[in-house]
C-alpha atoms as a PDB file:
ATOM      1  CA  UNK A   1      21.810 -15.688   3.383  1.00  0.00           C
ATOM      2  CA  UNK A   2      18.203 -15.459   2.533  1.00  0.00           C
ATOM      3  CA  UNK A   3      15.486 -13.762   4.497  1.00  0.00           C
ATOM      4  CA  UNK A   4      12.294 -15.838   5.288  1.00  0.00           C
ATOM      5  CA  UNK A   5       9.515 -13.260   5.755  1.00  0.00           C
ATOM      6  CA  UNK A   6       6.581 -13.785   7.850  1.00  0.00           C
ATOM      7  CA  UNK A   7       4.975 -10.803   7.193  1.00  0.00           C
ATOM      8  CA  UNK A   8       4.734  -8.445   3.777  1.00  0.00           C
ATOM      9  CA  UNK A   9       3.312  -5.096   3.759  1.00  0.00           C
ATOM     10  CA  UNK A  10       2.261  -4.057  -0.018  1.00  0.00           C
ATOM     11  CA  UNK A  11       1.115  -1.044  -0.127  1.00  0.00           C
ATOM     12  CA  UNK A  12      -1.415   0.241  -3.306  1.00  0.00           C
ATOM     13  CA  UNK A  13      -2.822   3.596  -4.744  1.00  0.00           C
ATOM     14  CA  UNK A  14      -4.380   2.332  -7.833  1.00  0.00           C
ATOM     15  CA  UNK A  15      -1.134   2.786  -9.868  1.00  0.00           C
ATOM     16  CA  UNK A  16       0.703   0.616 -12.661  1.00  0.00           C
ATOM     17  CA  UNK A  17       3.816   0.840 -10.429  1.00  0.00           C
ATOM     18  CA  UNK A  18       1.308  -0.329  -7.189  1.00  0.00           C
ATOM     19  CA  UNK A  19      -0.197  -2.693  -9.221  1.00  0.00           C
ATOM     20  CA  UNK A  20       3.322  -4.388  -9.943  1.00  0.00           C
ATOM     21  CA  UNK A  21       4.280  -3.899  -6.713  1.00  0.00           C
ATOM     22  CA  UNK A  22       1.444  -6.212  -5.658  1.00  0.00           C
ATOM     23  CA  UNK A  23       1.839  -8.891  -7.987  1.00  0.00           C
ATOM     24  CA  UNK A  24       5.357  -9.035  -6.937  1.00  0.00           C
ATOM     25  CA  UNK A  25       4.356  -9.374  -3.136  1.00  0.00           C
ATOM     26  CA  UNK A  26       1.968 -12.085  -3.818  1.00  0.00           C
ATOM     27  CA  UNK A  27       4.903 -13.851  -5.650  1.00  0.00           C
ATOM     28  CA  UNK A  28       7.082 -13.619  -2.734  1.00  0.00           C
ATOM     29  CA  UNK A  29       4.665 -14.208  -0.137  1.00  0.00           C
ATOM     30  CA  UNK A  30       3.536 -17.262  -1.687  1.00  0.00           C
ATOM     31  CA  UNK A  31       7.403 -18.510  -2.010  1.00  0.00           C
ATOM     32  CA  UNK A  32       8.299 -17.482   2.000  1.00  0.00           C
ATOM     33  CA  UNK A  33       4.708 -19.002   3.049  1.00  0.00           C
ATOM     34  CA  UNK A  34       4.190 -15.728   4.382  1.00  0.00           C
ATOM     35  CA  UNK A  35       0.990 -13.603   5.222  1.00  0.00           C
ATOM     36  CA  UNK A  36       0.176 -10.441   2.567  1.00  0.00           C
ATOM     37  CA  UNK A  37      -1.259  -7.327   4.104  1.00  0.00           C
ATOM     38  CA  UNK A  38      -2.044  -5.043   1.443  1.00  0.00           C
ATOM     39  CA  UNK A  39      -2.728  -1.289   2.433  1.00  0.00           C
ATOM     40  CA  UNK A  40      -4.662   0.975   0.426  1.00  0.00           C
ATOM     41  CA  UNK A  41      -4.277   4.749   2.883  1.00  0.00           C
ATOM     42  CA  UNK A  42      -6.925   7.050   2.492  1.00  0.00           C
ATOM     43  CA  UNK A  43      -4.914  10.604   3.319  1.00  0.00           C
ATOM     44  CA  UNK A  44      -6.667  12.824   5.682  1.00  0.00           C
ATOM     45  CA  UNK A  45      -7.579  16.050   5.292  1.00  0.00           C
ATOM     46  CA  UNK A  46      -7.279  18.712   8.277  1.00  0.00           C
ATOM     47  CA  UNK A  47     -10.366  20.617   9.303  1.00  0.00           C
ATOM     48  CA  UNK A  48      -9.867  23.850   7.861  1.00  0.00           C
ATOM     49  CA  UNK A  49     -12.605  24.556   5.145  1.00  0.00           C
ATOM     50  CA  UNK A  50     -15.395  24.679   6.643  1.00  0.00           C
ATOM     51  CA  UNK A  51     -18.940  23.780   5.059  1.00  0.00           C
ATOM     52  CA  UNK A  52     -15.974  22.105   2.662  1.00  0.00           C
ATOM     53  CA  UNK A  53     -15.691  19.467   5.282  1.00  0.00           C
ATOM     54  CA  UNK A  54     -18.888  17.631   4.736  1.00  0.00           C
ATOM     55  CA  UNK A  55     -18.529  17.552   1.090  1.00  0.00           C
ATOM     56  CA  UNK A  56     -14.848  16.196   1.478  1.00  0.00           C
ATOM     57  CA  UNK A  57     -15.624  13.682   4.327  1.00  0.00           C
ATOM     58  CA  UNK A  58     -18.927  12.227   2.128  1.00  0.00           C
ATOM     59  CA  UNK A  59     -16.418  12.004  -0.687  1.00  0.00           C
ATOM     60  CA  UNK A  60     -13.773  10.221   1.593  1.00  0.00           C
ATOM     61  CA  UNK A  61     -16.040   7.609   2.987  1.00  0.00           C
ATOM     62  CA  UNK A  62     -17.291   7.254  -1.128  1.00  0.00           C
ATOM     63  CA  UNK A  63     -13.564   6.772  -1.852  1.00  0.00           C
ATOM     64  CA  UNK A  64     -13.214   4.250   1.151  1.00  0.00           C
ATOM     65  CA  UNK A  65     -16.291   1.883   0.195  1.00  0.00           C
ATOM     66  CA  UNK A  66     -15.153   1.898  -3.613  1.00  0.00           C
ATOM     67  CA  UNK A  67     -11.542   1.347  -2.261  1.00  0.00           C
ATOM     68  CA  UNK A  68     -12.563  -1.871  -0.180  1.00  0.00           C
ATOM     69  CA  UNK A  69     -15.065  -3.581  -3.364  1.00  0.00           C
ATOM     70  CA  UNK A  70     -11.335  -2.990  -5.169  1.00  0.00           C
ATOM     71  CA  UNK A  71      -9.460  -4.897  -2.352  1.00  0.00           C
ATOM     72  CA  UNK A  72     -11.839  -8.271  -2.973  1.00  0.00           C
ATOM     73  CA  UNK A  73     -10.450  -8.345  -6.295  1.00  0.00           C
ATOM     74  CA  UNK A  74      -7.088  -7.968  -5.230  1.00  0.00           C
ATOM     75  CA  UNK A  75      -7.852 -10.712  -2.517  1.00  0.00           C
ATOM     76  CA  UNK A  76      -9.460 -12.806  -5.429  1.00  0.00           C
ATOM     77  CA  UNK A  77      -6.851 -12.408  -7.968  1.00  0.00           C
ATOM     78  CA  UNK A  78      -4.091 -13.617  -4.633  1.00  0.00           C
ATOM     79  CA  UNK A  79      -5.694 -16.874  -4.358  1.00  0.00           C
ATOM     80  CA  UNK A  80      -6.563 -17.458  -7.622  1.00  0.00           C
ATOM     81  CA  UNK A  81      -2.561 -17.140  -7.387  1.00  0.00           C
ATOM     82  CA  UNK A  82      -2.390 -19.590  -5.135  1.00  0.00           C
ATOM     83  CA  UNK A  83      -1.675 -17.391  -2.341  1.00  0.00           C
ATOM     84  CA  UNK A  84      -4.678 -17.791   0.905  1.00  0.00           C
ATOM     85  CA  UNK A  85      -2.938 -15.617   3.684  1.00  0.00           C
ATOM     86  CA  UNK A  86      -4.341 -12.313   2.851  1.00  0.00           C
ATOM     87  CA  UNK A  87      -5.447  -9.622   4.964  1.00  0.00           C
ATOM     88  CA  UNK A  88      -6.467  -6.003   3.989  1.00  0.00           C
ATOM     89  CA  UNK A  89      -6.562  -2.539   4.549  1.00  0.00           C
ATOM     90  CA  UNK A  90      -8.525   0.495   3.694  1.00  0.00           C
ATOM     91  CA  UNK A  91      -6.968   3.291   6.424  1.00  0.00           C
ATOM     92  CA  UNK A  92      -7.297   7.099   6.832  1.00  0.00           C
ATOM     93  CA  UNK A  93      -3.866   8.822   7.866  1.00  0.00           C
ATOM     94  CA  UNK A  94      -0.454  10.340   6.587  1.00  0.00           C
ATOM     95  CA  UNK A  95       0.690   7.574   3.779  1.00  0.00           C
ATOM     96  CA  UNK A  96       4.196   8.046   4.506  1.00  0.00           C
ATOM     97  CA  UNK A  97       4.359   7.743   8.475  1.00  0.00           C
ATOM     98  CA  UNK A  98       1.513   5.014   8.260  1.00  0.00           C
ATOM     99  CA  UNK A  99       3.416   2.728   5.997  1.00  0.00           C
ATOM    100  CA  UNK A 100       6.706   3.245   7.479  1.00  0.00           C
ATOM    101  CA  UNK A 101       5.183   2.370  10.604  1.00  0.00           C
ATOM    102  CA  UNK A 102       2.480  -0.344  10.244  1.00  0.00           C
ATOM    103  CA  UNK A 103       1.728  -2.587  12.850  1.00  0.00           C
ATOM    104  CA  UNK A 104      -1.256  -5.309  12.805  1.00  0.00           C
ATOM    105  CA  UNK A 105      -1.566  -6.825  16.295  1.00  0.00           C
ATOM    106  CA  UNK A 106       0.831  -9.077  16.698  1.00  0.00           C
ATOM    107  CA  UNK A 107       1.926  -9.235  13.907  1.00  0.00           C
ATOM    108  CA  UNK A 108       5.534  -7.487  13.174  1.00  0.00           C
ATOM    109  CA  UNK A 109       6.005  -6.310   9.326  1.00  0.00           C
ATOM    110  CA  UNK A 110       9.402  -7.421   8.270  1.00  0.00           C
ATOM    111  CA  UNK A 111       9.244  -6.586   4.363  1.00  0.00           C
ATOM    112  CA  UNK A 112       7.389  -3.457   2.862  1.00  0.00           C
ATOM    113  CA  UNK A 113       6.921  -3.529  -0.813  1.00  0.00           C
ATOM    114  CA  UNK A 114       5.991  -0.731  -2.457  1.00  0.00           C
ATOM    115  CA  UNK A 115       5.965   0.743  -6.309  1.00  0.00           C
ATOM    116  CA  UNK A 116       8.868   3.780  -6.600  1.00  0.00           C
ATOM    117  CA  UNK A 117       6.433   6.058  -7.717  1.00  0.00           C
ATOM    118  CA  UNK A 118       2.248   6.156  -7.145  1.00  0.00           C
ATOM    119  CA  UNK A 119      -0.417   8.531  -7.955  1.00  0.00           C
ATOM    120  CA  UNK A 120       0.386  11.674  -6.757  1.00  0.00           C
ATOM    121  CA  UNK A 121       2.872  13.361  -8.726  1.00  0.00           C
ATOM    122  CA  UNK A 122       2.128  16.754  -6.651  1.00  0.00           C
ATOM    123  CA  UNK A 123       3.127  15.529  -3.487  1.00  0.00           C
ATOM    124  CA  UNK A 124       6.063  14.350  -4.539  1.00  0.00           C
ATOM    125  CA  UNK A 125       7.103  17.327  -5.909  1.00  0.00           C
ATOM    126  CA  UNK A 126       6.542  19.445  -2.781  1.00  0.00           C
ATOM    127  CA  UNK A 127       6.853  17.210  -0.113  1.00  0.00           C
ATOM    128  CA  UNK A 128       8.941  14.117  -1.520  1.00  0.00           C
ATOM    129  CA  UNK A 129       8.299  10.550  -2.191  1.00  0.00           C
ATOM    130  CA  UNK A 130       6.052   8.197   0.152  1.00  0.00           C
ATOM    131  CA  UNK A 131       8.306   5.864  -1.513  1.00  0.00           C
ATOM    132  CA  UNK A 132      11.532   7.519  -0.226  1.00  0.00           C
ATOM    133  CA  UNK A 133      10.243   8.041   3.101  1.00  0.00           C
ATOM    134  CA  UNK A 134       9.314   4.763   3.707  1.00  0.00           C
ATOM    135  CA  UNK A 135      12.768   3.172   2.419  1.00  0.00           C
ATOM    136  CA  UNK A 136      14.335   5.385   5.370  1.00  0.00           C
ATOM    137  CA  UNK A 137      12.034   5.386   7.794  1.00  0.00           C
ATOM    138  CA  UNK A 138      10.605   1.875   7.522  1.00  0.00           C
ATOM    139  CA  UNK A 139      12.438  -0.187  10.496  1.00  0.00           C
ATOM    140  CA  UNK A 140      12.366  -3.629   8.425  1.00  0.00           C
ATOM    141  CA  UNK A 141      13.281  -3.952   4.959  1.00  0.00           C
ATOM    142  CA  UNK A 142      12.027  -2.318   2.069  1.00  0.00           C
ATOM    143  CA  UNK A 143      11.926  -4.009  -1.751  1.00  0.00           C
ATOM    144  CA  UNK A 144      10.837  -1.277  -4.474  1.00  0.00           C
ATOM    145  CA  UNK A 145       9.748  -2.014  -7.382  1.00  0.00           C
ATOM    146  CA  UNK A 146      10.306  -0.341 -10.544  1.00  0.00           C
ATOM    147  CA  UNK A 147       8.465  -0.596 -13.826  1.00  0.00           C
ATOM    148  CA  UNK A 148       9.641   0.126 -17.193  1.00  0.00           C
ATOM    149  CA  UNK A 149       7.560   2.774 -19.226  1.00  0.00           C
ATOM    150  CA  UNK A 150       6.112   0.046 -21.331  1.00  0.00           C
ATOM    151  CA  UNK A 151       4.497  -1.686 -18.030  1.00  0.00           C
ATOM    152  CA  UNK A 152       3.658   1.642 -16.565  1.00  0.00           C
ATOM    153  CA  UNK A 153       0.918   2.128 -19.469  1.00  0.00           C
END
C-alpha cells in the first residue's frame, strides 16, 4: 500500500544531513502533489542572564532575518525543481516538541522528514537527538534520512 501525503514537514538547521533531507522532501512532495513546509526553529533561550538577554535576543532576531533570506533560496531552488506548493518557517521554540508537534491551520502534517543528525552535536550528547524525539513523538510518520560521510562534506 502506498501513502499519498498531503502534507510534508522538512525540517532544516543548515546541515549536509538537513540539506539532504530537503532535497529528498521536495522529491517526494513533488511525486504525492503534496504541499512542503519547511521549518527552520530558532531555539529559545530562558531569561536567566541578565544584561546577557539583550545581546542574545539582538543576536536571535539577526539569526532569524538571515535564516528567512536563506529560506527564499530554498523556496527558489523547490520550484526551479518543479515543485510550487511551498510554505515556510522561521520559528522560536524547543526543536524537538515543535517538530514533533507542528500544526499549520488546517493543515494536518502527515510525513516529517528530517536529516538523522543536524548541527548540534552538544545537545545530542546531553539531551538526545531532535531526530529521535521526533521519530517517537511525532503522531504521523517520520522518513529520516541518512547521508554517507562522502555527502556529509
Amino acid at each position: 500500500m502506498e501513502n499519498n501525503y498531503q502534507n510534508i514537514l522538512v525540517a532544516v538547521d543548515g546541515s549536509p544531513q538537513a540539506d539532504q533531507a530537503f532535497e529528498k522532501a521536495i522529491e517526494i512532495a513533488k511525486r504525492n502533489q503534496a504541499k512542503l513546509h519547511v521549518v527552520y526553529v530558532i531555539e529559545e533561550i530562558g531569561n536567566y542572564f541578565g544584561e546577557l538577554t539583550i545581546s542574545v535576543t539582538n543576536a536571535m532576531e539577526d539569526l532569524r532575518k538571515k535564516e528567512e533570506e536563506k529560506m527564499q533560496q530554498r523556496v527558489d531552488f523547490a520550484h526551479a525543481g518543479g515543485l510550487d506548493n511551498v510554505a515556510t518557517y522561521v520559528v522560536y521554540g524547543y526543536p524537538k516538541t515543535l517538530l514533533a508537534n507542528f500544526s499549520e491551520a488546517e493543515e494536518t502534517i502527515d510525513l516529517v522528514i528530517i536529516g538523522k543528525t543536524g548541527l548540534n552535536g552538544l545537545e545530542r550528547i546531553l539531551v538526545g537527538s531532535t531526530t529521535s524525539y521526533v521519530v517517537n513523538h511525532a503522531s504521523c510518520d517520520v522518513l529520516v534520512v541518512t547521508t554517507t560521510k562522502d555527502e556529509a562534506k
